[in-house]
Structures are given as C-alpha cells and as structure tokens.
Protein backbone atom coordinates (compact mmCIF):
# COMPACT_ATOMS: atom_id res chain seq x y z
CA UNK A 1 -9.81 -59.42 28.69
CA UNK A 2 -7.61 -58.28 31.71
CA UNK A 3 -4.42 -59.43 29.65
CA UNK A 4 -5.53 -57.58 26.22
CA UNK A 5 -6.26 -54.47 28.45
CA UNK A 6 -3.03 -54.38 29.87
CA UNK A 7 -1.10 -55.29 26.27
CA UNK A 8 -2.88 -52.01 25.02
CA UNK A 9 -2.08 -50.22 28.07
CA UNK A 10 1.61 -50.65 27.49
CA UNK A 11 1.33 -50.15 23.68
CA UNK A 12 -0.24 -46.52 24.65
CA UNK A 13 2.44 -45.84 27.23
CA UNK A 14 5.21 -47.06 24.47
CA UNK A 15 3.78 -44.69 21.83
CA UNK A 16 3.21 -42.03 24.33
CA UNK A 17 6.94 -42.18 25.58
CA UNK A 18 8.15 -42.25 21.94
CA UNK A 19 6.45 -39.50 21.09
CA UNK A 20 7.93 -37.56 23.83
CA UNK A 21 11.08 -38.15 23.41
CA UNK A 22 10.75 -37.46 19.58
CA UNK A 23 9.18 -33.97 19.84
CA UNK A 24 11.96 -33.56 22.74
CA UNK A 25 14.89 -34.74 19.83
CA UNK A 26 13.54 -32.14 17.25
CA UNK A 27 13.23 -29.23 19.78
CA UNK A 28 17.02 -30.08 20.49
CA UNK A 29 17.98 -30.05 17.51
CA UNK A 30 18.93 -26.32 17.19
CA UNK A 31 20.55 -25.93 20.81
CA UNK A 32 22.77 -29.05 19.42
CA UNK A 33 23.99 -27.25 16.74
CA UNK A 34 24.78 -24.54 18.75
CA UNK A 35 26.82 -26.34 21.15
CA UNK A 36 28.51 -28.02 18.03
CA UNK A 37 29.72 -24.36 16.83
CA UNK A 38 30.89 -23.49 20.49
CA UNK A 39 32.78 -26.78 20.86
CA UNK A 40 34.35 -25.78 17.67
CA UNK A 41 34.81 -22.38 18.71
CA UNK A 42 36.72 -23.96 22.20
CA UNK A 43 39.11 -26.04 20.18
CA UNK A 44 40.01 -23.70 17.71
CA UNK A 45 40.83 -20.70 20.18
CA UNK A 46 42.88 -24.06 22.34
CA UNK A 47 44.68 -24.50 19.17
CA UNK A 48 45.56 -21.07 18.53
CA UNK A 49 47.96 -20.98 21.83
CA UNK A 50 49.96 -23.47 20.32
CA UNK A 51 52.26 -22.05 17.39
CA UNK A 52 53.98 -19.28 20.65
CA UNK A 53 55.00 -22.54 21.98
CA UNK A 54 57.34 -22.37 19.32
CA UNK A 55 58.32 -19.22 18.85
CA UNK A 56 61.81 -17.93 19.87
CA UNK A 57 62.60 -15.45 22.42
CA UNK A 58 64.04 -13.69 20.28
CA UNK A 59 61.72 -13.08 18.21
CA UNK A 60 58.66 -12.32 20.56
CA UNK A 61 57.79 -8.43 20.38
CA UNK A 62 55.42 -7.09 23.44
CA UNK A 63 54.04 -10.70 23.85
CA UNK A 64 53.38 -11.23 19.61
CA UNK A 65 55.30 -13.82 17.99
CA UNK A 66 57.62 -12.30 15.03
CA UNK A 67 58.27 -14.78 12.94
CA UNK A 68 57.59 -15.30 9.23
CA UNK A 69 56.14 -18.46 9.92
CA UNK A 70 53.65 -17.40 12.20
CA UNK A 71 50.55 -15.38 10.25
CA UNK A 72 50.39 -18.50 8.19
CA UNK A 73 50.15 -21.30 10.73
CA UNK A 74 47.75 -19.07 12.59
CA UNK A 75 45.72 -18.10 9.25
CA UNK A 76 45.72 -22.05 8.95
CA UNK A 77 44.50 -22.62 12.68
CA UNK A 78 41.75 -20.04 11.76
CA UNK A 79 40.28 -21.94 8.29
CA UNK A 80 40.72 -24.92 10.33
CA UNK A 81 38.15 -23.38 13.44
CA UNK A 82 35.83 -22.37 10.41
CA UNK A 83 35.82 -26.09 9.04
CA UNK A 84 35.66 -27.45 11.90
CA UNK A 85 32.69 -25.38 13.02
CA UNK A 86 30.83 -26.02 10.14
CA UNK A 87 31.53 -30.09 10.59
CA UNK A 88 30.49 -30.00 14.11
CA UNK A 89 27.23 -28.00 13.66
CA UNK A 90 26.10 -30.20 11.28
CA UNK A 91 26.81 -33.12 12.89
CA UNK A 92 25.28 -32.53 15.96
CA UNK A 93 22.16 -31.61 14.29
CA UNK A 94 21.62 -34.33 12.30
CA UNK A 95 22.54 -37.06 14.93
CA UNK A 96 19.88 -35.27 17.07
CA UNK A 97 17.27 -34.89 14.82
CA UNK A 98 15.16 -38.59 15.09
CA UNK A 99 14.57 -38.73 11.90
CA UNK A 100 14.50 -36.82 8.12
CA UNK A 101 18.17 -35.84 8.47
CA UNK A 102 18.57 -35.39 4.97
CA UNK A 103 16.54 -32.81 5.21
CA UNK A 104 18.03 -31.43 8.44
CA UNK A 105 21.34 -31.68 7.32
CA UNK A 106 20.17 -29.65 4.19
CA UNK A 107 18.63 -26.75 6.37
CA UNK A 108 21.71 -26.46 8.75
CA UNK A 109 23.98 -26.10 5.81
CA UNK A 110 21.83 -23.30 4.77
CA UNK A 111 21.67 -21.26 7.62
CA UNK A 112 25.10 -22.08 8.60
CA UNK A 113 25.63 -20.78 4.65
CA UNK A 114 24.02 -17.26 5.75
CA UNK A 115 25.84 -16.60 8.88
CA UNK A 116 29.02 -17.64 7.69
CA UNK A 117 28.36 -15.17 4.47
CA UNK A 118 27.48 -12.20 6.85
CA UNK A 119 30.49 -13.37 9.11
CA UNK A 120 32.59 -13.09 6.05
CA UNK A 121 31.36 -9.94 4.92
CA UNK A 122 31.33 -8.60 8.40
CA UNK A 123 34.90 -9.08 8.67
CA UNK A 124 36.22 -9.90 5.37
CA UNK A 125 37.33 -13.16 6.40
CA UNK A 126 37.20 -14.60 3.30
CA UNK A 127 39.57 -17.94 3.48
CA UNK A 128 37.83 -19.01 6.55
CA UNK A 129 34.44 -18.56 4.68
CA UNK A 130 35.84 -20.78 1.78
CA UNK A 131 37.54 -23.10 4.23
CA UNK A 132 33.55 -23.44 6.51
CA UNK A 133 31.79 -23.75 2.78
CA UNK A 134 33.88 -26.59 1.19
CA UNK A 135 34.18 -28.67 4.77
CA UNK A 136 30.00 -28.03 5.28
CA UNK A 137 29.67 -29.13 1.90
CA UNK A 138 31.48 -32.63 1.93
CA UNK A 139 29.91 -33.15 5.38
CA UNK A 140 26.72 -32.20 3.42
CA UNK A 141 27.20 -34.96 1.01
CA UNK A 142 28.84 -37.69 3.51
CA UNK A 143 25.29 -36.94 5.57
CA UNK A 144 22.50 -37.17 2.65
CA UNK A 145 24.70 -40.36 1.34
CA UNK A 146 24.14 -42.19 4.73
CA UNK A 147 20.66 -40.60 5.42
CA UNK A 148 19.01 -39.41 2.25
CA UNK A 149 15.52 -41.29 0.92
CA UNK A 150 16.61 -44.36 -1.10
CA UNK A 151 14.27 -44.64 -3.81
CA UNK A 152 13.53 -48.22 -4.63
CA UNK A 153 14.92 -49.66 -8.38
C-alpha cells in the first residue's frame, strides 16, 4: 500500500513537473524568436565593419569607403542579415516550442512574412525582403520535413 502510494506520488510529481516546464517552453517560444532576430541583427551589423578593412586610404572620403566595390559587398552583407534573421527566428522558435513545430514553424514564417513586408515597404528594401522570404522559406521546408505529422501508409 505504502509502496503503490509513493509510485503514484512520484508519477503526479513527474506529470506535474512536465507540465511545467511545457507551458514554460510554449510561453518562450516568442521571446526565443526574438532573441533569434537580435542575434541576427548583432552579426549582421559585426559583419558590416568588415569590407573598410579593405578599403584604401585613398579612397576613404569623410570616413565612407569610395570604392566601386563597396555598395555591393555591403548590399550583400545586408540580404545576408535579412536571411539570416529570418533562419534564426525560426529556428529558435521551433527548437523551443515542445512540441507541434510544424505548426510553429508555419506561424513564425507568417508573422515574420508581415513584418518583413511592412519592413520592406517601410523602407523599400526590397532585395533584403526577397533575400529574408526565400531563406525563411527553405528553412520552412527543412523544419516541416523533420517535424511535420507523418501520416501512416
């Protein structure tokens, strides 16, 4: 009696704890995205110091780099910020989310969708909108293909 007491004592405290920690994994899920997008955010402004590096003396005008090469490799550092952002919120999402990530994956992608469409509109930054859409979209796909429903043949 004592021993089946205790068994469902520990089953309650198991279920209890699980519980817990589940509704504390779905209420994270949306600060987790976040810091996804700001990690993103970090790297991509990091990366953006790099190309004056390489710019020569020479050509430097009141602290702006001159050179023909530069607007490119820092319009490519920007799509690249914008892919990256859109990888790294839905990553973070979906690994935090304990379970449907299918679904969550699908959700983040959409709101992520929005904001980058009003962020594009906003600003007309149109290649980094294209460059967030197609990266969100094959992270999209790589996500339901490892966590979608598998329907049984």
């Amino acid at each position: 009696m004592a021993l089946d007491f205790a068994y469902a004592r520990l089953f309650m405290l198991d279920v209890m704890q699980r519980s817990y920690t589940e509704v504390f994994r779905w209420v994270m899920v949306i600060p987790a995205a976040v810091i996804g997008w700001w990690i993103a955010i970090i790297i991509g402004l990091l990366v953006t110091n790099i190309p004056g590096y390489f710019c020569p003396p020479e050509l430097v005008t009141s602290g702006h780099c001159m050179a023909s090469w530069y607007g490119p490799v820092m319009s490519g550092i920007m799509i690249f910020g914008a892919a990256l952002s859109a990888v790294l919120t839905l990553l973070f999402a979906v690994l935090t989310a304990p379970g449907k990530r299918d679904l969550v994956a699908k959700v983040v992608f959409v709101a992520g969708s929005i904001y980058a469409t009003y962020f594009a509109f906003s600003i007309s930054a149109w290649a980094e909108y294209t460059g967030a859409i197609v990266f969100g979209l094959f992270t999209l796909f790589l996500l339901i293909k490892k966590y979608g429903r598998r329907v049984a043949a």
